[in-house]
Protein backbone atom coordinates (compact mmCIF):
# COMPACT_ATOMS: atom_id res chain seq x y z
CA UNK A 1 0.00 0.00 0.00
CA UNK A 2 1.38 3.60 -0.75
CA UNK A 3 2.41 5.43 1.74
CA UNK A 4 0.21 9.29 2.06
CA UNK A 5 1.13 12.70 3.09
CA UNK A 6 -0.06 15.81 3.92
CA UNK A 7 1.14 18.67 1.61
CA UNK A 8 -1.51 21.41 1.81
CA UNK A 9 -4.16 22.81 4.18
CA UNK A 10 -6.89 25.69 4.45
CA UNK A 11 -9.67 26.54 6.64
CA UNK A 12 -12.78 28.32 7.14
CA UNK A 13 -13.03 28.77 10.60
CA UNK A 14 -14.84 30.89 13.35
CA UNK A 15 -11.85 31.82 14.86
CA UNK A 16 -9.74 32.08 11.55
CA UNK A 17 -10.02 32.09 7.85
CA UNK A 18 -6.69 31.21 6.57
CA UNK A 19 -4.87 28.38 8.99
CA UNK A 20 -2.19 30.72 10.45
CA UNK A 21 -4.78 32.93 12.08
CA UNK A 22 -7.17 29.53 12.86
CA UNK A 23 -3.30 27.91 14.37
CA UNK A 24 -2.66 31.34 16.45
CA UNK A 25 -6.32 31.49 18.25
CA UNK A 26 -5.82 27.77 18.41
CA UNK A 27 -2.02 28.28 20.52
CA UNK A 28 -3.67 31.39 22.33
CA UNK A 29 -7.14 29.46 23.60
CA UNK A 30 -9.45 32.18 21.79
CA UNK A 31 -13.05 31.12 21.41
CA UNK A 32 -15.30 32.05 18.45
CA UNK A 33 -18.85 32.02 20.26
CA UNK A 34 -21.29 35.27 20.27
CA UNK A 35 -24.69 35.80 20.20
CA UNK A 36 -26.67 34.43 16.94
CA UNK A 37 -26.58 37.57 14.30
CA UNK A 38 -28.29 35.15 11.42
CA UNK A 39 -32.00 35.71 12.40
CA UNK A 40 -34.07 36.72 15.97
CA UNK A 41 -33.38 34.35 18.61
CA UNK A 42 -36.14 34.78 20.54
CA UNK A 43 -38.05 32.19 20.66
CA UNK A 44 -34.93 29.49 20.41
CA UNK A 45 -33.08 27.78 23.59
CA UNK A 46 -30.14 28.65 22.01
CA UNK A 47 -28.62 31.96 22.26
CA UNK A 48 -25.24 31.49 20.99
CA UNK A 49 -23.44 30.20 18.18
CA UNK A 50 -19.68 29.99 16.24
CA UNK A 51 -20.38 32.19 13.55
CA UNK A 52 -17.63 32.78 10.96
CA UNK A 53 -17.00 36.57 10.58
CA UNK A 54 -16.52 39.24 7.75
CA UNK A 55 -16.57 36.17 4.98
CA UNK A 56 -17.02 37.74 1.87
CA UNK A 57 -16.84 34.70 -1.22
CA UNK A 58 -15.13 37.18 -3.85
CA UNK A 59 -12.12 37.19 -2.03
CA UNK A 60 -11.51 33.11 -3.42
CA UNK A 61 -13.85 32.68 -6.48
CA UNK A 62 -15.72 35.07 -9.11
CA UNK A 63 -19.08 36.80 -8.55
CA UNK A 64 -20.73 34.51 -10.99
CA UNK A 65 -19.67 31.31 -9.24
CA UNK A 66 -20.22 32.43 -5.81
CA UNK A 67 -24.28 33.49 -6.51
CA UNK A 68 -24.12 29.88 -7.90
CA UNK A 69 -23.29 28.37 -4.35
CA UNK A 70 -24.36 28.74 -0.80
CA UNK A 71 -22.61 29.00 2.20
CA UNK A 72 -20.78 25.91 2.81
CA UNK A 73 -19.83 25.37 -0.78
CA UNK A 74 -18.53 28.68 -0.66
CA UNK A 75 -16.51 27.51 2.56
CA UNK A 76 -15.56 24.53 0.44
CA UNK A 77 -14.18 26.07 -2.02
CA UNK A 78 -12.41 28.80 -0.30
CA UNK A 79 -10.49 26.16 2.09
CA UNK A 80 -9.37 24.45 -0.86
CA UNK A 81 -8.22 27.30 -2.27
CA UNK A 82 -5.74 27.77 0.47
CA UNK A 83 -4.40 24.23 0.84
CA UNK A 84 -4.12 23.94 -2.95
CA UNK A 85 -1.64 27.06 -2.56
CA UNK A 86 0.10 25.84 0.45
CA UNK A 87 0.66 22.73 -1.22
CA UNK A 88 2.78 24.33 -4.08
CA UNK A 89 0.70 21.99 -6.95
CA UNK A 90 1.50 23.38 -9.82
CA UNK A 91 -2.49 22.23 -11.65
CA UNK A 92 -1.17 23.17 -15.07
CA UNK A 93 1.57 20.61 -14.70
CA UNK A 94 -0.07 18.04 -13.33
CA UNK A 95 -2.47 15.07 -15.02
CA UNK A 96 -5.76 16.92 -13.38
CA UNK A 97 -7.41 12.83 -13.88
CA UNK A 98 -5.54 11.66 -11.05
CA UNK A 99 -6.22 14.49 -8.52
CA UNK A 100 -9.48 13.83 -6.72
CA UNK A 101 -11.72 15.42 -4.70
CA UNK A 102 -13.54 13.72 -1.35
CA UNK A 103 -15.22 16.50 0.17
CA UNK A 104 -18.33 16.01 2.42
CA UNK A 105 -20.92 18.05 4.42
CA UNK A 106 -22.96 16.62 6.69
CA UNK A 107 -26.33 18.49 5.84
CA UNK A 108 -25.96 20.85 3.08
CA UNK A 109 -28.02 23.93 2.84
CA UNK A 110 -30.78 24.41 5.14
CA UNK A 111 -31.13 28.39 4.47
CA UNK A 112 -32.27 28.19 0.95
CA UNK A 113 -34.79 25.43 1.96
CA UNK A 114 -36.16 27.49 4.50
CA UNK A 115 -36.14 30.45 1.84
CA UNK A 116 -37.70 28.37 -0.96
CA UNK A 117 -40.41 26.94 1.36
CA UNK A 118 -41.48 30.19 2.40
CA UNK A 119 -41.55 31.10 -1.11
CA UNK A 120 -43.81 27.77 -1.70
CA UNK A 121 -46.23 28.71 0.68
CA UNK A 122 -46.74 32.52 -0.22
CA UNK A 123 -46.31 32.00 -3.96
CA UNK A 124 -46.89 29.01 -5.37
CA UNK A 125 -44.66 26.24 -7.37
CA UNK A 126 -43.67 29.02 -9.93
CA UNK A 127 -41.72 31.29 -7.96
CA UNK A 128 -38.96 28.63 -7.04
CA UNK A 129 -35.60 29.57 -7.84
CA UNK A 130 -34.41 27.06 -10.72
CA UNK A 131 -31.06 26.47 -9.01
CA UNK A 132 -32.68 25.50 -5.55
CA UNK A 133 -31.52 21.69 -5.75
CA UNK A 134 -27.90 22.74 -7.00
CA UNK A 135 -27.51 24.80 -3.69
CA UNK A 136 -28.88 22.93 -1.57
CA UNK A 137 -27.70 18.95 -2.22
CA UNK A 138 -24.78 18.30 -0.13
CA UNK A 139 -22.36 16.42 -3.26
CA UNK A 140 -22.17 20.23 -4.47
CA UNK A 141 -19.53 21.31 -2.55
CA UNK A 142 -17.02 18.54 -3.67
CA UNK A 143 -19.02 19.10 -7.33
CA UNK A 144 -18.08 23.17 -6.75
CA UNK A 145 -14.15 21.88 -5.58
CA UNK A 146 -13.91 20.21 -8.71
CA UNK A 147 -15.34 22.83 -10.94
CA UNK A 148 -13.51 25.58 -9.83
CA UNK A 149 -10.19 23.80 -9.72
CA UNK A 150 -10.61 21.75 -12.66
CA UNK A 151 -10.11 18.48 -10.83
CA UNK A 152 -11.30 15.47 -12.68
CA UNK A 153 -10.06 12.37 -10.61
CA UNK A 154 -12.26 10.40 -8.60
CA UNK A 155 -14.85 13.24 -7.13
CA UNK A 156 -17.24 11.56 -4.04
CA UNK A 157 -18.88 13.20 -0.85
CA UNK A 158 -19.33 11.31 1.96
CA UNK A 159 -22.07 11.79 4.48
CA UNK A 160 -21.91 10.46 7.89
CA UNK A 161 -23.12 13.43 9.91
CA UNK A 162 -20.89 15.00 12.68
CA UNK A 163 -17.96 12.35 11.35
CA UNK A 164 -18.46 13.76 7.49
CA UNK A 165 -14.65 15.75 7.21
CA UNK A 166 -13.15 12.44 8.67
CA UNK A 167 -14.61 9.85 6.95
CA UNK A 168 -14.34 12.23 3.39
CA UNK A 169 -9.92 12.29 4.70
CA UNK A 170 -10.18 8.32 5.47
CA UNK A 171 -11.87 7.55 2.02
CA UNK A 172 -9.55 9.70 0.15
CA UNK A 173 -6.18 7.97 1.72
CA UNK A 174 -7.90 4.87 0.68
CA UNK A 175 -8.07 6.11 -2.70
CA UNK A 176 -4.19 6.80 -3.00
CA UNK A 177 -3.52 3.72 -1.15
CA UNK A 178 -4.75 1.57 -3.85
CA UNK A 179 -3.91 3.61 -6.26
CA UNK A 180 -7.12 5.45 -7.69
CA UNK A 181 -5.31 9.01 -7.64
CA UNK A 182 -2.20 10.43 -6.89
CA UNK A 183 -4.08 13.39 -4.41
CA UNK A 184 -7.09 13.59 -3.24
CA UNK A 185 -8.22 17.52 -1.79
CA UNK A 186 -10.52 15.76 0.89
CA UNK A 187 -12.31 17.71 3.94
CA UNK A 188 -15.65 18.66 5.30
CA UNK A 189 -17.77 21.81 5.44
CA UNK A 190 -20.97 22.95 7.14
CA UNK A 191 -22.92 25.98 7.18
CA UNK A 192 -26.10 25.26 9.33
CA UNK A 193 -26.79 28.15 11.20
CA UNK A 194 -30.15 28.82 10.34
CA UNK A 195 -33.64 28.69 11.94
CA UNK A 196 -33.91 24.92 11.42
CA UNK A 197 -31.01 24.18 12.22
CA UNK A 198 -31.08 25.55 15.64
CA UNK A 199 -34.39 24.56 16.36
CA UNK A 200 -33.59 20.44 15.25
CA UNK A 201 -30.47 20.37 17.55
CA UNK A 202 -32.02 22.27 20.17
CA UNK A 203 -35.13 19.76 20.25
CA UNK A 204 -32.92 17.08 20.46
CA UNK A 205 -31.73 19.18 23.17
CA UNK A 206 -27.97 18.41 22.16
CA UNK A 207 -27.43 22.53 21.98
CA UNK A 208 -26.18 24.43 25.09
CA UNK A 209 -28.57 26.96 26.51
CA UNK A 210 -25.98 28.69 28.49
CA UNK A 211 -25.81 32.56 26.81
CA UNK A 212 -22.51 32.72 28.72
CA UNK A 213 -19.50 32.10 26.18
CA UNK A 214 -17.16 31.05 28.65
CA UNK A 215 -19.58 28.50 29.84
CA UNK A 216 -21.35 27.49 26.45
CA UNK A 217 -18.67 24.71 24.93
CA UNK A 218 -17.39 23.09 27.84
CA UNK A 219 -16.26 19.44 26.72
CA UNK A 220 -15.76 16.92 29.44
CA UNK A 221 -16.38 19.91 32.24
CA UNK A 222 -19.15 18.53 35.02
CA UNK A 223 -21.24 21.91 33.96
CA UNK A 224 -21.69 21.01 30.03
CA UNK A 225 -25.17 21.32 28.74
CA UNK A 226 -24.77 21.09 24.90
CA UNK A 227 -22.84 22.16 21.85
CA UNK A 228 -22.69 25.33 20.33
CA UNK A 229 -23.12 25.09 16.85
CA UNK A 230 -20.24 26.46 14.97
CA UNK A 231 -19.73 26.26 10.74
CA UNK A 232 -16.78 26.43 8.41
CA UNK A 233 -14.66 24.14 5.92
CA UNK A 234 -11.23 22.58 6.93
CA UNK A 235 -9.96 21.01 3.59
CA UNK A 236 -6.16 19.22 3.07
CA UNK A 237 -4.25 18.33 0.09
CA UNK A 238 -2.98 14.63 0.49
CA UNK A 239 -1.18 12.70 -2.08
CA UNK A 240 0.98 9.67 -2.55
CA UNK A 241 4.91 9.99 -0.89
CA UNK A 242 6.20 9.18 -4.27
CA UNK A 243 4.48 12.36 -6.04
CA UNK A 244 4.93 14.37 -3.22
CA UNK A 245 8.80 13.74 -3.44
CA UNK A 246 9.06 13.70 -7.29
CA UNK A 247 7.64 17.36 -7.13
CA UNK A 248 9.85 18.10 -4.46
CA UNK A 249 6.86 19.14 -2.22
CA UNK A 250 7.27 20.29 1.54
CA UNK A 251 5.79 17.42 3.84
CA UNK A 252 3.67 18.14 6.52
CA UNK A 253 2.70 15.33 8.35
CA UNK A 254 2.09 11.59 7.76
CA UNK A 255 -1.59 9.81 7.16
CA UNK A 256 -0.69 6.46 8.76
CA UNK A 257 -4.06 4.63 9.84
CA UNK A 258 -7.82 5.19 9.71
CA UNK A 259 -10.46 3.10 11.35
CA UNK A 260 -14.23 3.32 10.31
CA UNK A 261 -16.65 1.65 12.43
CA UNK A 262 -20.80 1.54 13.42
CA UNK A 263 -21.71 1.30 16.57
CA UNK A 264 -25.27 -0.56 15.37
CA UNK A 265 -26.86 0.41 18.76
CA UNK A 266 -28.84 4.16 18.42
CA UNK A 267 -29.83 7.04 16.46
CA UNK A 268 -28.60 9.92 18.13
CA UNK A 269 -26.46 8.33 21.29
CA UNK A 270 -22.96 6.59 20.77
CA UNK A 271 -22.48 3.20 22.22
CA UNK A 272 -22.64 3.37 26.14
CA UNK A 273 -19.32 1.37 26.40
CA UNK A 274 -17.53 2.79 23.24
CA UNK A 275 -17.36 -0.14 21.71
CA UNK A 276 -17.22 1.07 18.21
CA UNK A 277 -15.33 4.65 18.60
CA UNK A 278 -12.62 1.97 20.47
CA UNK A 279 -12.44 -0.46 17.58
CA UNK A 280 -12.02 2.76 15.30
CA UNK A 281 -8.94 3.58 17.04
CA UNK A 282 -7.74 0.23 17.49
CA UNK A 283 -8.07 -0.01 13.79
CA UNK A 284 -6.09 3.19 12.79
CA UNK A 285 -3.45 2.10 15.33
CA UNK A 286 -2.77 -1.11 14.05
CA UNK A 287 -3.11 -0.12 10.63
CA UNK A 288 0.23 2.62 11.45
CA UNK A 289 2.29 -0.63 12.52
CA UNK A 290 2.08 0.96 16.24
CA UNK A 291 1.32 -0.22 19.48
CA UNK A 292 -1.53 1.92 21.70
CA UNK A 293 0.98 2.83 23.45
CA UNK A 294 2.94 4.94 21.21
CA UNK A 295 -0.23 7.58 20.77
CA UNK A 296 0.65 10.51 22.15
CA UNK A 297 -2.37 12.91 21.58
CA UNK A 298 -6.32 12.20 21.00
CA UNK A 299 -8.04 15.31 19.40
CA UNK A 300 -11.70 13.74 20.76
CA UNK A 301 -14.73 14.48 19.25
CA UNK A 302 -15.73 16.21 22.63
CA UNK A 303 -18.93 17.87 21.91
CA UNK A 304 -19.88 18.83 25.18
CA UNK A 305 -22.84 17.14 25.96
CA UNK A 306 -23.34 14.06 28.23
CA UNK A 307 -23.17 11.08 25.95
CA UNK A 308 -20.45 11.67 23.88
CA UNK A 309 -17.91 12.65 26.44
CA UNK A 310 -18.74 10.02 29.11
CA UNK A 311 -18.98 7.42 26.22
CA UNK A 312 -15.92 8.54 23.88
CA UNK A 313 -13.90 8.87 27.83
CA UNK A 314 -15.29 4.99 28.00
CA UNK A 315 -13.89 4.05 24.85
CA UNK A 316 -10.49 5.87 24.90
CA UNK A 317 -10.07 3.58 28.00
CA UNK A 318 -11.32 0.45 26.67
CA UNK A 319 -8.64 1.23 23.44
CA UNK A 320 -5.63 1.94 25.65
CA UNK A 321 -6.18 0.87 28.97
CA UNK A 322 -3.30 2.09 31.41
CA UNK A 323 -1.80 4.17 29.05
CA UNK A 324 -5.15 5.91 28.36
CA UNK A 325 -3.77 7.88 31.77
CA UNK A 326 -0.68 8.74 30.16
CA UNK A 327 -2.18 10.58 27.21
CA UNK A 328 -3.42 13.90 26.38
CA UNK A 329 -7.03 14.43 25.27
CA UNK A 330 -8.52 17.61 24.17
CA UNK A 331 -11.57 19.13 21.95
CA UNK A 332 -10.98 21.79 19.74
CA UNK A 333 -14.81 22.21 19.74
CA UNK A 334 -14.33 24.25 22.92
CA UNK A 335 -13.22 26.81 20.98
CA UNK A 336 -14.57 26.85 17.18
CA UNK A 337 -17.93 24.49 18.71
CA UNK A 338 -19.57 21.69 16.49
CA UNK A 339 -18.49 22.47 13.17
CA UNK A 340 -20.84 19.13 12.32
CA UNK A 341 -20.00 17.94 8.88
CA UNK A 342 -16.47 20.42 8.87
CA UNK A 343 -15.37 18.92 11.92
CA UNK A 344 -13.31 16.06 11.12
CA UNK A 345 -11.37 17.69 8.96
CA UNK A 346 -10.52 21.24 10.76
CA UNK A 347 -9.22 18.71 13.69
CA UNK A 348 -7.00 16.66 11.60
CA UNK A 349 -5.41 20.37 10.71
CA UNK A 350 -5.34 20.80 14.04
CA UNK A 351 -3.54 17.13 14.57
CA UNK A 352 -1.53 17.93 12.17
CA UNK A 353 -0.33 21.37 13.29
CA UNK A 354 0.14 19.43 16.94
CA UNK A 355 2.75 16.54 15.41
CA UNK A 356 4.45 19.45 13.50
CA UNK A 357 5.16 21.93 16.26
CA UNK A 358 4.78 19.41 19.81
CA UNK A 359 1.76 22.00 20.82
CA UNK A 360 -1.24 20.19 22.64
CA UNK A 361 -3.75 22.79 23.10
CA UNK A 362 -5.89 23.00 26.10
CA UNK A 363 -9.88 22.33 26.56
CA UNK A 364 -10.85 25.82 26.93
CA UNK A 365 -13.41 26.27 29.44
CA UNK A 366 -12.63 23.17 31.51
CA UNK A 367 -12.59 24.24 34.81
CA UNK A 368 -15.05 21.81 37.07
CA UNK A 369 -13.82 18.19 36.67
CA UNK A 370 -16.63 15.65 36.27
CA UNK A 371 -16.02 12.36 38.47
CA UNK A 372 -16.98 9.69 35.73
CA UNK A 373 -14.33 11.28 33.48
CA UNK A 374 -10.92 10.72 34.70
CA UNK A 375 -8.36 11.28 32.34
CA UNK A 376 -6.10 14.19 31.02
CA UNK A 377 -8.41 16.50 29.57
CA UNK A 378 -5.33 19.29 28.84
CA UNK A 379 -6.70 22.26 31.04
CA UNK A 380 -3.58 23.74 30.04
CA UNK A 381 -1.71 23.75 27.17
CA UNK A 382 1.36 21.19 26.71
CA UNK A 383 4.67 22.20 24.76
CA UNK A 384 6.60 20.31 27.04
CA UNK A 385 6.10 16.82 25.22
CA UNK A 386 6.86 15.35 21.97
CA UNK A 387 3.90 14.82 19.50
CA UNK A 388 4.70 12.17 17.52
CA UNK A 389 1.61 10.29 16.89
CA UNK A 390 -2.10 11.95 17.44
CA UNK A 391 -5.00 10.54 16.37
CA UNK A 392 -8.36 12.59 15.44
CA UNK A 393 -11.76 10.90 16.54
CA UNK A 394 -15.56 11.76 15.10
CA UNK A 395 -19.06 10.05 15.75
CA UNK A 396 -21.99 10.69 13.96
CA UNK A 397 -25.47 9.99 14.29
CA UNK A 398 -26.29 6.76 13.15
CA UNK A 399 -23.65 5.51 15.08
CA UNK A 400 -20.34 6.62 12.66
CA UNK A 401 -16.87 5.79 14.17
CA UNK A 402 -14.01 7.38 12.29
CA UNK A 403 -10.51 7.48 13.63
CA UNK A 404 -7.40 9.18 11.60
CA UNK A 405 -4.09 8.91 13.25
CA UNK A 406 -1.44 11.28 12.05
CA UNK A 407 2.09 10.94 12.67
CA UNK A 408 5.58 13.25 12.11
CA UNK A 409 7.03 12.11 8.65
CA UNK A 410 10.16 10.40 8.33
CA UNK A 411 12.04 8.92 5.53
């Protein structure tokens, strides 16, 4: 099997739009939560949210193309725009058949459904916009990647709610493992701040009501009520060693194992002993040639409520047992929140980042420990310890493991 690297990466992030500002909140513990600005709160359990800020689409694409997309294909293609830069590809030299595109989102547009309802109801059939199923399918923001880029490899989106971005990087290092590409772009984006958005996760009650944003995205604290839902893109250029070195190309990191798994038990609620996440992880682990023990860093999928942190604290110590003690464990959703389908993929970047520069950033927020959850949650920031494996976990509803472990590159 081939080995893959990571050459490029951008994000659209509420606390950055370009991954040195997203790295330098990240280092400095700076939180992107405010009060909801998209529409009148009111009436909503949720006050707050992770908006992303002063995001204007003709800064990465033409007018024409960005009226033909919605949010988080906008986001899409905007991330991509940066990690196809940072990467140093060269598109007119390369054969534009073997670069791919795996780019998911977890719900696509809810706005312009809500817009073209409304429109329904008031105005008949008639008045619908014709493009209303092109912005609002969720395949059109790795269809809008590979448009705007020209990219004509293998082009899929993958759709496994809150563990979209990972899945999208774990099926796209499959596809250079076997040898369907030579790079894959591969991430996730979301955009689903909107009225039914809010209201759907708050009457699942997964949403924090706190309207405090130092208390709103606690992960693993004994206070957490809820996510705060956050939106954005995190999208990374990947591509076989071999290209990477023929094109002399400047190595980030090293894609060394990912573990997909269902947990075949609930809807909405991971497995109550963690069965699948730690089968996901045991999976990426063994798949790197490592032992558990040689992890250094989980980026959890921490979302803050209950469940998931009891559950995914359950199956971090079913995976690794002692050494589960010995690790650090953060959530970079307790600074951006739930970035849903985006997630994923804006925590490998930040796994990525970690095994580059031996920073483990803290859990903002985490102040009050819980008693069932006993490990090291990182209420401070580490840059006293070698990163040289981390490993990036999601879950989605339906019961979606996904696992990516990351490691420094070397020869």
């Amino acid at each position: 099997m081939k080995r893959v690297v990571v050459t490029g990466m951008g994000v659209i992030t509420p606390i950055g739009k370009n991954v040195e500002d997203f790295w330098s909140n990240i280092k400095s513990g700076t939180t992107g939560f405010g009060p909801i600005t998209y529409f009148d709160t009111t009436d909503y359990r949720a006050k707050l949210a992770a908006e992303v800020k002063d995001f204007n689409a003709a800064d990465y694409m033409d007018g024409k193309s960005a009226r033909r997309m919605e949010k988080f294909c906008q986001y899409a293609v905007a991330a991509t725009k940066e990690a196809i830069e940072s990467s140093g590809l060269d598109l007119t030299k390369e054969d534009r058949t073997r670069i791919g595109v795996s780019v998911g989102s977890g719900i696509g547009d809810l706005v312009i459904i809500e817009k073209e309802y409304e429109k329904v109801l008031n105005n008949g059939p008639k008045r619908t916009n014709p493009l209303f199923v092109p912005l609002m399918i969720s395949n059109m923001a790795a269809g809008n990647v590979s448009i705007n880029f020209g990219l004509k490899g293998k082009c899929i989106n993958v759709v496994t709610a809150c563990a979209t971005g990972t899945h999208s990087i774990g099926e796209a290092y499959r596809a250079i493992q076997c040898g369907d590409a030579d790079v894959m772009v591969c991430g996730g984006t979301e955009a689903a701040i909107s009225k039914l958005g809010i209201a759907g996760f708050g009457a699942l009650t997964a949403l924090s009501s706190s309207e405090d944003p130092k208390r709103a995205s606690i992960p693993f604290d004994k206070e957490r009520n809820g996510f705060i839902m956050g939106e954005g893109a995190g999208v990374v250029v990947i591509e076989s060693l071999e290209h990477a070195k023929a094109r002399g190309a400047n190595i980030l990191a090293e894609v060394a194992g990912y573990g997909a798994t269902a947990d075949a038990f609930h809807i909405t609620s991971p497995a109550e002993d963690g069965e699948g996440a730690m089968r996901a992880m045991l999976l990426a682990v063994k798949e790197a040639g490592l032992k558990p023990e040689d992890v250094d860093y989980i980026n959890a999928h921490g979302t803050s409520t209950h469940h998931n942190d009891l559950f995914e604290t359950k199956s971090i110590k079913a995976a690794f047992g002692e050494h589960a003690y010995h690790l650090n464990v953060n959530s970079t959703k307790s600074m951006t929140g739930h970035l849903l389908g985006a997630a994923g993929a804006v925590e490998f970047i930040v796994c990525v980042k970690s095994v580059q520069e031996d920073f483990i950033h803290a859990t903002v927020g985490y102040s009050v420990p819980d008693e069932e959850l006993d490990l090291d949650y990182t209420k401070e920031a580490r840059t006293d310890k070698k990163v040289n494996v981390a490993i990036s976990n999601s879950l989605g509803f339906g019961g979606h493991n996904g696992t990516l472990l990351v490691k420094k590159y070397v020869e």
